[in-house]
Protein backbone atom coordinates (compact mmCIF):
# COMPACT_ATOMS: atom_id res chain seq x y z
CA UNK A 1 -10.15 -61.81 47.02
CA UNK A 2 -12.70 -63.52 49.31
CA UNK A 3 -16.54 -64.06 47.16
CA UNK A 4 -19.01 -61.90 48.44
CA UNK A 5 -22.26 -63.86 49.14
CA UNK A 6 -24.91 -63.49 46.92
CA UNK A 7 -27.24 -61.31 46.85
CA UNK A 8 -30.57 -61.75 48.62
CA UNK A 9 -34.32 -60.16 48.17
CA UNK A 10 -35.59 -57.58 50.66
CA UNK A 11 -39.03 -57.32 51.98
CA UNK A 12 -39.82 -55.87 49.14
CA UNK A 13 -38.68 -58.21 46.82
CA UNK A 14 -35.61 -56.35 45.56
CA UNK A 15 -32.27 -57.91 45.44
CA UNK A 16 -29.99 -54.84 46.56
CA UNK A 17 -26.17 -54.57 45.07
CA UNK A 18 -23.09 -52.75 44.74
CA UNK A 19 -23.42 -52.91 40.87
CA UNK A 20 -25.72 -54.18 38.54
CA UNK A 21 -24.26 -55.06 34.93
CA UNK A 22 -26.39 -55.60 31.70
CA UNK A 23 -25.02 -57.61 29.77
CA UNK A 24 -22.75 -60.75 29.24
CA UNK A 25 -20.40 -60.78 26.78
CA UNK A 26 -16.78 -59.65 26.90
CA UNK A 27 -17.25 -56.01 27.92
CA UNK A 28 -19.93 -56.87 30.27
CA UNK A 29 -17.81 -59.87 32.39
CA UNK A 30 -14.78 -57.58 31.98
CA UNK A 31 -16.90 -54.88 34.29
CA UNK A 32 -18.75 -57.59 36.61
CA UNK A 33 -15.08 -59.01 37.66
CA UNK A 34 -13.55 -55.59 38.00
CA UNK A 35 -16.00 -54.37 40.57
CA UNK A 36 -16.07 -57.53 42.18
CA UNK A 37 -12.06 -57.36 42.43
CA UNK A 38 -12.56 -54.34 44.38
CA UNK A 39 -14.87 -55.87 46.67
CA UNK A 40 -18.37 -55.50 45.13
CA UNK A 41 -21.49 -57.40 45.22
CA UNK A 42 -22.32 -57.84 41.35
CA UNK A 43 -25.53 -58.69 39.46
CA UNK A 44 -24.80 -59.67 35.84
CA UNK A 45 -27.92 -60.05 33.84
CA UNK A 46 -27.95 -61.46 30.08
CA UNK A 47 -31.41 -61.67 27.87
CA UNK A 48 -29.64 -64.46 26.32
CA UNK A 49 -29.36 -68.29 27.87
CA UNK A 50 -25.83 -68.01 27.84
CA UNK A 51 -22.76 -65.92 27.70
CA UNK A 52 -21.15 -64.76 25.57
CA UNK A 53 -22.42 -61.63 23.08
CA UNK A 54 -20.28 -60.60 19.84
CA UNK A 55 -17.15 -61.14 21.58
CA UNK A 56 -17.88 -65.33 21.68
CA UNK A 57 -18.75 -64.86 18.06
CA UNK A 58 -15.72 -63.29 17.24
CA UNK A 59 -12.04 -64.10 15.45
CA UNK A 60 -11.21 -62.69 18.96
CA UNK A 61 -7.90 -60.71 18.33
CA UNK A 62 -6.89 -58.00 20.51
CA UNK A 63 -4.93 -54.65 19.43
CA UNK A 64 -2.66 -53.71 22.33
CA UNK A 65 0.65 -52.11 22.68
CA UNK A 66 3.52 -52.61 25.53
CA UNK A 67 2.78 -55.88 26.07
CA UNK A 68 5.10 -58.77 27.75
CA UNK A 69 4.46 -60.50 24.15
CA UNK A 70 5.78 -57.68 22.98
CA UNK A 71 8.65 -57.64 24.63
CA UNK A 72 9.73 -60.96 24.25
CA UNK A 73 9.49 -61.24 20.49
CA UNK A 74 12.27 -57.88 21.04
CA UNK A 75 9.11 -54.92 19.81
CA UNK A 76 9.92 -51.74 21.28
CA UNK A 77 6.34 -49.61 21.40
CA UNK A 78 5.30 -46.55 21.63
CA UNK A 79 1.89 -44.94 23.26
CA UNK A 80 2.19 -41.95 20.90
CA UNK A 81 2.81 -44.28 18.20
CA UNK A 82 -0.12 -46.16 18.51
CA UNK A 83 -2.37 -43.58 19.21
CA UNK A 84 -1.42 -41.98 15.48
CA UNK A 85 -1.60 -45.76 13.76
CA UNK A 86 -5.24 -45.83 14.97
CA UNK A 87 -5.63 -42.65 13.16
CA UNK A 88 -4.53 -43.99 10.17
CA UNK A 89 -6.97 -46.99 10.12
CA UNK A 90 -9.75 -44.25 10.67
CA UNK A 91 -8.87 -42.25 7.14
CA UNK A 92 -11.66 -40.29 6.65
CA UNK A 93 -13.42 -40.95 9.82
CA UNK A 94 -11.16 -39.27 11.79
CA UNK A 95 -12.78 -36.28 11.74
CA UNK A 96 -15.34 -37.96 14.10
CA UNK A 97 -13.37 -39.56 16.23
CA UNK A 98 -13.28 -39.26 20.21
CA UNK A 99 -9.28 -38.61 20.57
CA UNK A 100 -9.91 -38.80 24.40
CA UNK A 101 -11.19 -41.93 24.51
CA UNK A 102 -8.85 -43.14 21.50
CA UNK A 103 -5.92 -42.34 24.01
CA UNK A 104 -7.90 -43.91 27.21
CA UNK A 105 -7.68 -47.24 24.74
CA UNK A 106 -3.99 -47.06 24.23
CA UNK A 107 -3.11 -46.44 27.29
CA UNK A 108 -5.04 -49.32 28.88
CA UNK A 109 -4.90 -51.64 25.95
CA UNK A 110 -1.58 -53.04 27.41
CA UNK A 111 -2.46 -53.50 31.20
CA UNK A 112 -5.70 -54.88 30.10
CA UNK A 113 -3.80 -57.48 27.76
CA UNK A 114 -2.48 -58.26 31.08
CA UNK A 115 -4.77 -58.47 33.44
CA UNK A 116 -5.90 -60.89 30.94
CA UNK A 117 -3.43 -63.25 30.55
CA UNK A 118 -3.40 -63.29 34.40
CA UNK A 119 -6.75 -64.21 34.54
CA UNK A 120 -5.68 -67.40 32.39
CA UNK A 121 -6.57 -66.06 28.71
CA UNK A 122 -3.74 -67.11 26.29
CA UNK A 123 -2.56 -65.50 23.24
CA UNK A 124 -0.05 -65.92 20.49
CA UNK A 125 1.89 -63.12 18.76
CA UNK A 126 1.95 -60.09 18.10
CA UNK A 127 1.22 -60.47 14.60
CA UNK A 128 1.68 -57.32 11.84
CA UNK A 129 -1.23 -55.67 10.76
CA UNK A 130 -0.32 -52.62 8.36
CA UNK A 131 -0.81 -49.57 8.49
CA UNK A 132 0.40 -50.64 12.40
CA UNK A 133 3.85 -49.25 12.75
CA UNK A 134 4.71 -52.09 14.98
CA UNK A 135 3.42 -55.95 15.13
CA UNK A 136 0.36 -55.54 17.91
CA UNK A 137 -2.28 -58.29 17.03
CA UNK A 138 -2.89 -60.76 20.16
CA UNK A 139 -4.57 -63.67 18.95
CA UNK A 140 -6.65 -65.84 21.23
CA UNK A 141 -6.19 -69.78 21.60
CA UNK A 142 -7.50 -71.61 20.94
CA UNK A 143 -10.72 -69.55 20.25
CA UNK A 144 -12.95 -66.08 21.29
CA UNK A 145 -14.78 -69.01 23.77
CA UNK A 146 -11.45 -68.57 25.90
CA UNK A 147 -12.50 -65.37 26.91
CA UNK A 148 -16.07 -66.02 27.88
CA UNK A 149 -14.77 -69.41 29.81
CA UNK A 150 -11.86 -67.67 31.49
CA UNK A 151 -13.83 -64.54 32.55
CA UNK A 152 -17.44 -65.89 33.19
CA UNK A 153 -14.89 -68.54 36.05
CA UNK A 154 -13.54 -65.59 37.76
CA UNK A 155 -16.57 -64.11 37.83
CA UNK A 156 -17.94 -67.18 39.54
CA UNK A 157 -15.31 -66.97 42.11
CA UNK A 158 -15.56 -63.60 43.16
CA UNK A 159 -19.06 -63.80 43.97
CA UNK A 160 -20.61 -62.59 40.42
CA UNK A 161 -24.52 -64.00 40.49
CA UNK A 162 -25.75 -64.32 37.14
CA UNK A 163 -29.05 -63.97 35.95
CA UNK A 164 -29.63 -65.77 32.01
CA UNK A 165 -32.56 -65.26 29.95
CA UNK A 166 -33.54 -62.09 31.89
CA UNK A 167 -33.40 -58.55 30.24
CA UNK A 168 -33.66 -55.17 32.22
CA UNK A 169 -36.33 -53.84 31.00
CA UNK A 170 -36.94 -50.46 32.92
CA UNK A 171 -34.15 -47.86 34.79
CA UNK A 172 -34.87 -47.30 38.29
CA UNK A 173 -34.27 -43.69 38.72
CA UNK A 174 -34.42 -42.58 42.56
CA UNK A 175 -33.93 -38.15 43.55
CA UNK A 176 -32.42 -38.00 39.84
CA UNK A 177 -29.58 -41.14 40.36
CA UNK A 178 -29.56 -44.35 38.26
CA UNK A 179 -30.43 -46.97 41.10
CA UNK A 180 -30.66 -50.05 39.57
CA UNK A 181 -33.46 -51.39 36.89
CA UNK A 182 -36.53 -53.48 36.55
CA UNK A 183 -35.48 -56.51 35.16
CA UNK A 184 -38.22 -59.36 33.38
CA UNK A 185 -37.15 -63.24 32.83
CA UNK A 186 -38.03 -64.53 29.68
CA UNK A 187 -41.04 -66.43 31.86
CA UNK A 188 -42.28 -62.93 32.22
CA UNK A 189 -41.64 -62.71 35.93
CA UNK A 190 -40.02 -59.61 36.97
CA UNK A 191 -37.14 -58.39 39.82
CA UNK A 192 -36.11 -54.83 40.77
CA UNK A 193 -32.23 -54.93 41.65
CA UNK A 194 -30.74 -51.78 43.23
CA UNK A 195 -27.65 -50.96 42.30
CA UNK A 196 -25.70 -49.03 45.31
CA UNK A 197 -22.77 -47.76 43.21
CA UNK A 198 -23.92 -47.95 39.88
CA UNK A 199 -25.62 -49.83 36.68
CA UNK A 200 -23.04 -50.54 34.13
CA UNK A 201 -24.90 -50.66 30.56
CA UNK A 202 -22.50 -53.44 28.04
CA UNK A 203 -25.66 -54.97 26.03
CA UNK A 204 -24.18 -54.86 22.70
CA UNK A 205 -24.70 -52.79 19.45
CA UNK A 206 -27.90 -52.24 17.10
CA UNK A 207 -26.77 -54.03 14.27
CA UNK A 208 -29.86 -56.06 14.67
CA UNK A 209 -32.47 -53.19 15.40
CA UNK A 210 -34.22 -52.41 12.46
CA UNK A 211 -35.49 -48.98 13.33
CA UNK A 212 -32.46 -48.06 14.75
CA UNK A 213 -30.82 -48.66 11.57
CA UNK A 214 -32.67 -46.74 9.49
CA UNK A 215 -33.13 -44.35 12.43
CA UNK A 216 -28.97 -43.62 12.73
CA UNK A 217 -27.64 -45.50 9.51
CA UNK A 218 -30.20 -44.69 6.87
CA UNK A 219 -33.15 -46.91 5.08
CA UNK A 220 -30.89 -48.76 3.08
CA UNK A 221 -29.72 -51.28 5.35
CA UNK A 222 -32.41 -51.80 7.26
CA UNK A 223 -33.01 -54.91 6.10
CA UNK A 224 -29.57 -55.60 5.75
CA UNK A 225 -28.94 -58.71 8.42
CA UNK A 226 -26.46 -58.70 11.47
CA UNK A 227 -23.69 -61.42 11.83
CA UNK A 228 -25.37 -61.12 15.95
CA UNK A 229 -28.68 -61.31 15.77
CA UNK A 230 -29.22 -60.40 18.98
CA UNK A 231 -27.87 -57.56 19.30
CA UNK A 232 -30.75 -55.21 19.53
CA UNK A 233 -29.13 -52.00 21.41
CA UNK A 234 -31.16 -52.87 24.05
CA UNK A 235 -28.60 -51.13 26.16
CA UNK A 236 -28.40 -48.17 24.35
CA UNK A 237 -32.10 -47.85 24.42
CA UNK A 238 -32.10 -48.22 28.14
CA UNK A 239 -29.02 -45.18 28.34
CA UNK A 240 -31.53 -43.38 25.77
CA UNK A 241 -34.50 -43.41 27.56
CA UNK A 242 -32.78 -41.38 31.05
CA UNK A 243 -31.29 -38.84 28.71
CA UNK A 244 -28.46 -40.24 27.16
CA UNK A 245 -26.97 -39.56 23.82
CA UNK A 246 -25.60 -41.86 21.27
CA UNK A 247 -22.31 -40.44 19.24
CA UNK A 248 -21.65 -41.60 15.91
CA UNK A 249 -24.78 -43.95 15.19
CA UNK A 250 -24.12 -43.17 11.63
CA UNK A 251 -21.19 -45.44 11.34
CA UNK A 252 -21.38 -49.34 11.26
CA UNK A 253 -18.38 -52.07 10.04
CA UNK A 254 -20.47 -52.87 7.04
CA UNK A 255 -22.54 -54.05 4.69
CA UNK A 256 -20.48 -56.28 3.31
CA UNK A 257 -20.20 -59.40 1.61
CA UNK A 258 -19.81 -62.80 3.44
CA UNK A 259 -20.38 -66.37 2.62
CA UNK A 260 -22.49 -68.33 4.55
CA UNK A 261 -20.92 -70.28 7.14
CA UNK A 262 -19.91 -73.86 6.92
CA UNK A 263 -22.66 -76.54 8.28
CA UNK A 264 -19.97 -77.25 10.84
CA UNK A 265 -17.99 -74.75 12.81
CA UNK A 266 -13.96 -75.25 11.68
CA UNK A 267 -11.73 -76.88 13.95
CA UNK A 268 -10.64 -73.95 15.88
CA UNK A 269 -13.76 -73.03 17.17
CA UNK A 270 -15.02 -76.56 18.17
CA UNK A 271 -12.17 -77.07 20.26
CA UNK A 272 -12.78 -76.72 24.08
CA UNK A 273 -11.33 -73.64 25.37
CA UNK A 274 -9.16 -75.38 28.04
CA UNK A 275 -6.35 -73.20 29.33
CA UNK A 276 -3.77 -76.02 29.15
CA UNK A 277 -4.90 -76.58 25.23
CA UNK A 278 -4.25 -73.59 24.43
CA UNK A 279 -0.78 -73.56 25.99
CA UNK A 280 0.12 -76.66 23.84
CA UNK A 281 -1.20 -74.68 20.79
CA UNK A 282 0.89 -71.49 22.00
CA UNK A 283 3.77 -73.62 22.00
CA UNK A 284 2.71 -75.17 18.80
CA UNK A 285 2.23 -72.16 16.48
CA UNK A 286 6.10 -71.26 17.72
CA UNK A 287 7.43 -74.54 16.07
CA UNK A 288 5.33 -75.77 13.84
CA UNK A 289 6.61 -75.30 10.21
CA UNK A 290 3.90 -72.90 8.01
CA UNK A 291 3.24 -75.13 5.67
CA UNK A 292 1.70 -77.87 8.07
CA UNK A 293 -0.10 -74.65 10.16
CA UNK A 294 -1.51 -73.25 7.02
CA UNK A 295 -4.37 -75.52 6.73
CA UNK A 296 -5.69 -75.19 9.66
CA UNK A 297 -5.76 -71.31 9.76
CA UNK A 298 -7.21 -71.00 6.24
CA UNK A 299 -10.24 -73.37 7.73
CA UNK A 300 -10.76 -70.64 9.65
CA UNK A 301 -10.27 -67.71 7.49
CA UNK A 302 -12.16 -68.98 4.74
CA UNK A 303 -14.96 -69.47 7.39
CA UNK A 304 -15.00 -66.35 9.00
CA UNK A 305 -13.87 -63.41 6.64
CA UNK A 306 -14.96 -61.50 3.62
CA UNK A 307 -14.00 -61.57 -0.04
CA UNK A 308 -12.12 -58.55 -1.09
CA UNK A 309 -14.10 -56.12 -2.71
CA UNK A 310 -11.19 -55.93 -5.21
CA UNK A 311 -12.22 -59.10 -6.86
CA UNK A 312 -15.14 -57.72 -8.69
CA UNK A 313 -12.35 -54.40 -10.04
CA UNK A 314 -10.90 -57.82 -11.45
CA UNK A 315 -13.73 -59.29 -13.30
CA UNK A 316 -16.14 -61.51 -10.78
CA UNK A 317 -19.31 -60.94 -10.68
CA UNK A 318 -22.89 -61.62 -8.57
CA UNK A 319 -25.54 -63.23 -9.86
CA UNK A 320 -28.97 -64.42 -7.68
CA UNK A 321 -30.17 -67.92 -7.13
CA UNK A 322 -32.37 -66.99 -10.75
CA UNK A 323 -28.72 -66.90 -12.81
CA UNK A 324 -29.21 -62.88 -13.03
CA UNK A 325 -26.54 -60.36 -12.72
CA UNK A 326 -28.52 -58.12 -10.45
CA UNK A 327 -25.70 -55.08 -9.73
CA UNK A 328 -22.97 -53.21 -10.48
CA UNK A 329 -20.53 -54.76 -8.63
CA UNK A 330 -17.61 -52.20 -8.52
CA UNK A 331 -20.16 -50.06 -6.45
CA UNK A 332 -22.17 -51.29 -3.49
CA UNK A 333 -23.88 -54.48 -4.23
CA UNK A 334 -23.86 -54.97 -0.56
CA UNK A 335 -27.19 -52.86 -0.38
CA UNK A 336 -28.51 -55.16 -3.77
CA UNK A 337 -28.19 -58.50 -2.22
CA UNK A 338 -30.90 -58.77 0.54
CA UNK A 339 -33.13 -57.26 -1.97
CA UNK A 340 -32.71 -60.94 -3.92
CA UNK A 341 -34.39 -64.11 -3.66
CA UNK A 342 -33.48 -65.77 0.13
CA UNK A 343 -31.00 -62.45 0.56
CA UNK A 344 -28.26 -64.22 -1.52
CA UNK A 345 -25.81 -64.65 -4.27
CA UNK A 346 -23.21 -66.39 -5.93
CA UNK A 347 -19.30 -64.59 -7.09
CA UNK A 348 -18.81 -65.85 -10.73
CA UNK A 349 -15.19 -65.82 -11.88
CA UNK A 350 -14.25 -67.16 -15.14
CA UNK A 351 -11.26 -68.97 -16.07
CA UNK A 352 -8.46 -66.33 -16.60
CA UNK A 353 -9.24 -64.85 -13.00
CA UNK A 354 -9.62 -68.36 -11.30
CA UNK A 355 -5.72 -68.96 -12.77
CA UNK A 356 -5.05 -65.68 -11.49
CA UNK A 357 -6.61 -65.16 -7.41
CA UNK A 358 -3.26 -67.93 -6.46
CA UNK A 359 -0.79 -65.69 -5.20
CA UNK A 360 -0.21 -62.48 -3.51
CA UNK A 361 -1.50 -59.93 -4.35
CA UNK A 362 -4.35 -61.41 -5.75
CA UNK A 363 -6.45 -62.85 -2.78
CA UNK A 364 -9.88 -63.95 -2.11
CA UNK A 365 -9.99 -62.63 1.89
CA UNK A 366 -7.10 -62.50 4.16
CA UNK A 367 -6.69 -62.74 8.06
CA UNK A 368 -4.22 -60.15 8.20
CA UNK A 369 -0.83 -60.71 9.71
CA UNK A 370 -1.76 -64.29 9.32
CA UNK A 371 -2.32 -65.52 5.90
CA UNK A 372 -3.84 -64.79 2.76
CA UNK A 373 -6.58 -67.04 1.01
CA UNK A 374 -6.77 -68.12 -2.51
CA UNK A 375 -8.54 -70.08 -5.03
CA UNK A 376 -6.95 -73.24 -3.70
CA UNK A 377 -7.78 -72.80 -0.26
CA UNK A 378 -11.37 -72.22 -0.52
CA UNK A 379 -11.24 -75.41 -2.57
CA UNK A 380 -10.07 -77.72 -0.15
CA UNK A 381 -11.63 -75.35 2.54
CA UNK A 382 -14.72 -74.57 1.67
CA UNK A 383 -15.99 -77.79 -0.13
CA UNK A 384 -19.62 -76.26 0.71
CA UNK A 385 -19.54 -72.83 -1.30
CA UNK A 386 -16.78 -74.02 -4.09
CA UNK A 387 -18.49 -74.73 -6.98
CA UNK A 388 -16.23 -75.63 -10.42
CA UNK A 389 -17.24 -76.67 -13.58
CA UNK A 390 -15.79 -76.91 -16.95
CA UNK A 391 -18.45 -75.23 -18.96
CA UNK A 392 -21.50 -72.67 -18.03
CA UNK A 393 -24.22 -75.57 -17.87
CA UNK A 394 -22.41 -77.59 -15.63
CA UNK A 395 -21.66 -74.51 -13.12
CA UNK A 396 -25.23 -74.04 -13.44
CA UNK A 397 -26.05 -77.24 -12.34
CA UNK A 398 -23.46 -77.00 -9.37
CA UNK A 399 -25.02 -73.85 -7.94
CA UNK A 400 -28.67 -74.59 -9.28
CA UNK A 401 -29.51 -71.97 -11.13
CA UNK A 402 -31.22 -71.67 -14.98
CA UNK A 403 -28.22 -72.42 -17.36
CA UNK A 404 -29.47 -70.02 -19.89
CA UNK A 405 -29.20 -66.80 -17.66
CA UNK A 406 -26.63 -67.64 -15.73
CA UNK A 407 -24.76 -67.87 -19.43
CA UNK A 408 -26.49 -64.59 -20.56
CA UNK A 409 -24.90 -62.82 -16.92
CA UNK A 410 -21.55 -64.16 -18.08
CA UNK A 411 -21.58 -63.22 -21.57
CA UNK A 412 -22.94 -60.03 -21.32
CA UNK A 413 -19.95 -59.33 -18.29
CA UNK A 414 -17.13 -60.27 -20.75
CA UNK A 415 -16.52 -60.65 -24.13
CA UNK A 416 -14.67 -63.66 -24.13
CA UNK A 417 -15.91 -66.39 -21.53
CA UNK A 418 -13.39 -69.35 -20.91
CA UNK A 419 -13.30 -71.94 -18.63
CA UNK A 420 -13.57 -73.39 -16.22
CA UNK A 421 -15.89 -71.23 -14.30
CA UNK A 422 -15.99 -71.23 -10.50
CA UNK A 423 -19.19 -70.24 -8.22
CA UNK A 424 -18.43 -68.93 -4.95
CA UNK A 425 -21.14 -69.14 -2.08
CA UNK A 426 -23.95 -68.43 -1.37
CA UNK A 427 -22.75 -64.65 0.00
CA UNK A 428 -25.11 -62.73 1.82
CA UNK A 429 -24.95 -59.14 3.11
CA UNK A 430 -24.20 -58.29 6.49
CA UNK A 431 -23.60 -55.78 9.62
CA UNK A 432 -20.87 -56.82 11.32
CA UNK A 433 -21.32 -54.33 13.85
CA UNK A 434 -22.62 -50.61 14.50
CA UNK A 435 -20.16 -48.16 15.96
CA UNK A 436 -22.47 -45.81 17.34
CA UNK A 437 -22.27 -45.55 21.51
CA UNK A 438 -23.48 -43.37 24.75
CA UNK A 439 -21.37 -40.50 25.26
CA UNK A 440 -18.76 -41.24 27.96
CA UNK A 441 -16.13 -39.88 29.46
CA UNK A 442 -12.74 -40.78 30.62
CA UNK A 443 -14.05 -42.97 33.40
CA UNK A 444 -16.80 -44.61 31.31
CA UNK A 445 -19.09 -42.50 32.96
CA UNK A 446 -22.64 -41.62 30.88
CA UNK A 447 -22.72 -38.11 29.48
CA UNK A 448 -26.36 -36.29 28.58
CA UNK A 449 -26.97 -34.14 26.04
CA UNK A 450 -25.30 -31.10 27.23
CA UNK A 451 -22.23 -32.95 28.35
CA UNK A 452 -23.51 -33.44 32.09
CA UNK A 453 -23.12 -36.78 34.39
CA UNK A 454 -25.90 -39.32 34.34
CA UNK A 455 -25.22 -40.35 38.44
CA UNK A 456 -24.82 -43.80 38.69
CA UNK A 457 -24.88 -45.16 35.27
CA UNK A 458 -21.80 -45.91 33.20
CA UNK A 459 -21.47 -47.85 30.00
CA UNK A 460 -18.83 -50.58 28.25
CA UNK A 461 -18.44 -51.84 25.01
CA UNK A 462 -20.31 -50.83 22.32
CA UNK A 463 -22.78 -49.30 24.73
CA UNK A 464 -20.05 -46.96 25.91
CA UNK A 465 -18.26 -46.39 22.98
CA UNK A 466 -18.62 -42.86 22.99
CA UNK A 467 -17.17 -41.70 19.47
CA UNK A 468 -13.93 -43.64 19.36
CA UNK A 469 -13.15 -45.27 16.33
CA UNK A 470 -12.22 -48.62 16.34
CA UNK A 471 -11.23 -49.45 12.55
CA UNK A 472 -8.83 -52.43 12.01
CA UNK A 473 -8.17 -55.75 13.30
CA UNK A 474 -8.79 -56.15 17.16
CA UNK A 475 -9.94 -53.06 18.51
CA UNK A 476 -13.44 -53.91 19.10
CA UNK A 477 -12.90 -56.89 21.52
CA UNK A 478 -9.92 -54.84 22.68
CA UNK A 479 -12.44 -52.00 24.04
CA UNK A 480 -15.20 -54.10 24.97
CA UNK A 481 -12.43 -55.04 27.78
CA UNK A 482 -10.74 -52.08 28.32
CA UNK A 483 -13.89 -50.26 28.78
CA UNK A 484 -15.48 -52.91 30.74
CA UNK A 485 -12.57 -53.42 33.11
CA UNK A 486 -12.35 -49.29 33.61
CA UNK A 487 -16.58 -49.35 33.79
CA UNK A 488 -16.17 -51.69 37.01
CA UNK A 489 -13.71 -49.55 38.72
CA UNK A 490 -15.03 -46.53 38.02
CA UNK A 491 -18.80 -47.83 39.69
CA UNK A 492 -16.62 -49.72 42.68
CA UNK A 493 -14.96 -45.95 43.46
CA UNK A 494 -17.44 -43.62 42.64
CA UNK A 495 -19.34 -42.74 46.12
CA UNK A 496 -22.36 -44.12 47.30
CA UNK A 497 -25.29 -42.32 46.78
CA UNK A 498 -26.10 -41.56 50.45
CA UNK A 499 -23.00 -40.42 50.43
CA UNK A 500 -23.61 -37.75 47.81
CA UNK A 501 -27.33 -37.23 49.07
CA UNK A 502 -25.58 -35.62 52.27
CA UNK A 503 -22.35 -33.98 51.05
């Protein structure tokens, strides 16, 4: 495919395109190089100074069935089978889930695995991931940064013109169509940019929006913080204000607990994401025996996951950066911690369940299909937040906090209190992502209100999430590029609007 040449102002100042896509992480490139594939001039704008969104931030696994992975570890899957497995991760959700659009995602999770890994994205697996009837898990190597460097390059060479640090600020709505928006750079100078074919909305979720929080969520976590903390729904706001609807706002992938993250990023993600690394590291994973591997993967999922909740059933508790047990732990202490000093705490355990979180199934957090973490690997993991002592003054001292009450938290917790005692974290509370999205339909197409067409806008990612639920490992980076990729085609072969205008 040839690059189409940029686009250029008008006399009016305009830039004029085939498609104009807000927003530049993974859902967002996924849509700019699928219309440019099909021969479109593409806009891509991104508030931030560089690419990337949730999806750069992510573990970056991918959910997908029928894949040539697959196939060569000898898995035999089934469409039908994975639509009901992703009905299983929902539980009680399921009554609000968008089965459409659940079967749109397993029908183009596989192709879109694909069309990755022949874009130059590589991925080792499939690893299990119960209740998953079969092993489906893709993991990127030799981090999430492959996708933004693979995708963001073949955007580059089909023409995609990027514009950083700008946000679209206003819809450009011409005889009732979506025709592009008003878009401001962060120097406050502003650009209209028609869209021909369509505005594609993939600016991330609202896990960072205070009012929409406690707008769609409730009060609660309002103040609760986001692991992104830029993502604002700007997009949705922008689908809001020209009559679209948002379906399930009341569901988010947290609170929950996580500890801080190290002062520097583990291994994995430091690494450049070079395609020809990440083949060695393919090749690697095959051979290498666990116990050398294991190291270097509980770096990372000591880094990036959260504690069980079950640990506190078992006997740890929270205290604040005062030595106060502040909660009940074994309900939702989640929605206690950012009321605390700096929004944090410390897990307690004492000495009977620090000899006991060192083998299955007694885990700290797990990176399932992977490996499990325990006491021992958040010690030589996670020098930062492991914190072991002998005695209750010399914990204390560790995690610097008033000896006396951090002894009265433990005593009054447990009648007994050996040691030694460990102090996990800080933890703080977190979104890790809202699941509310513009209704779509099929094509990624923006629904009103009463179920109607929005001409010319559509909507990927979390934007266009549209009521699916995406519970378990991999299925949000999974839709941000199936939806994406189906977003771009759908603009690219939808008709032009003075084509409609005279039909």
């Amino acid at each position: 495919m040839t690059a189409r040449p940029p686009a250029e102002r008008d006399s009016t100042g305009s830039l004029n395109v085939d498609v104009l896509v807000i927003g530049g992480g993974g859902a967002g490139l996924a849509a700019a190089v699928s219309a440019a594939e099909l021969g479109g001039r593409v806009v891509l704008v991104e508030k931030n100074r560089y690419l990337g969104g949730t999806t750069g931030m992510s573990v970056g696994s991918i959910s997908a069935s029928r894949t040539r992975l697959q196939r060569r570890a000898g898995i035999e899957d089934d469409l039908g089978a994975h639509f009901e497995d992703l009905g299983a991760f929902a539980g009680d959700l399921v009554p609000f889930d968008n089965l459409e659009l659940r079967r749109v995602y397993v029908e183009n999770s596989g192709p879109t695995l694909e069309w990755l890994v022949d874009k130059g994205v590589v991925f080792f697996g499939p690893m299990p991931e119960p209740p998953n009837s079969r092993p489906r898990m893709h993991n990127v190597l030799p981090s999430s940064r492959a996708y933004i460097s693979v995708m963001s390059r073949a955007a580059r060479r089909l023409g995609v013109q990027f514009m950083l640090r700008t946000s679209a600020s206003e819809m450009l709505i011409e005889e009732g169509v979506i025709a592009g928006a008003v878009c401001t750079n962060e120097d406050g100078s502003r650009v209209t940019v028609r869209a021909s074919k369509g505005v594609i909305l993939a600016g991330g979720d609202f896990s960072a929006n205070r009012q929409l929080k406690a707008s769609y969520i409730s009060d609660a976590v309002e103040d609760v913080d986001a692991i992104n903390r830029t993502s604002t729904g700007d997009g949705l706001m922008l689908g809001i204000s020209v009559g679209a609807v948002v379906r399930n706002g009341h569901i988010a992938t947290g609170p929950q607990l996580r500890f801080i993250m190290p002062p520097h990023r583990p291994l994995l993600q430091r690494l450049p994401p070079w395609r020809a690394l990440a083949l060695v590291m393919a090749a690697a994973v095959r051979v290498i025996p666990d116990r050398l591997l294991r190291p270097a993967v509980m770096a990372f999922a000591t880094s990036y996951l959260a504690p069980t909740p079950e640990i506190f059933a078992k006997g740890a508790i929270l205290v604040n950066n005062r030595g106060e047990r502040f909660t009940d732990e074994k309900k939702t202490p989640w929605l206690d911690v950012p009321a605390q000093p700096n929004g944090e705490a410390f897990i307690i355990l004492g000495g009977g369940l620090r000899a006991q979180l060192t083998k299955w199934p007694d885990f700290i957090s797990t990176a399932p299909g992977v490996a499990y973490a325990y006491i021992d690997d958040y010690r030589r993991s996670r020098k930062d937040i492991f914190h072991e002592s002998a005695d209750i003054p010399g914990l204390a001292a560790l995690i610097k906090v008033p000896p006396d009450a951090l002894y009265r938290s433990i005593t009054a917790a447990r009648s007994d209190t050996p040691g030694p005692f460990v102090g996990l974290g800080p933890v703080k509370s977190w979104i890790v992502t809202t699941e509310g999205g513009l209704a779509v339909d099929q094509h990624m197409r923006v629904l009103n209100d009463e179920g109607n067409l929005i001409e010319g806008l559509f909507a990927a990612g979390s934007n266009g999430q549209g009521g699916v639920l995406l519970e378990g490992h991999g299925n949000h980076v999974g839709w941000a590029f199936v939806s994406g990729r189906l977003a771009g085609k759908a603009a690219m072969t939808s008709r032009p609007r003075t084509e409609r205008d005279t039909a």
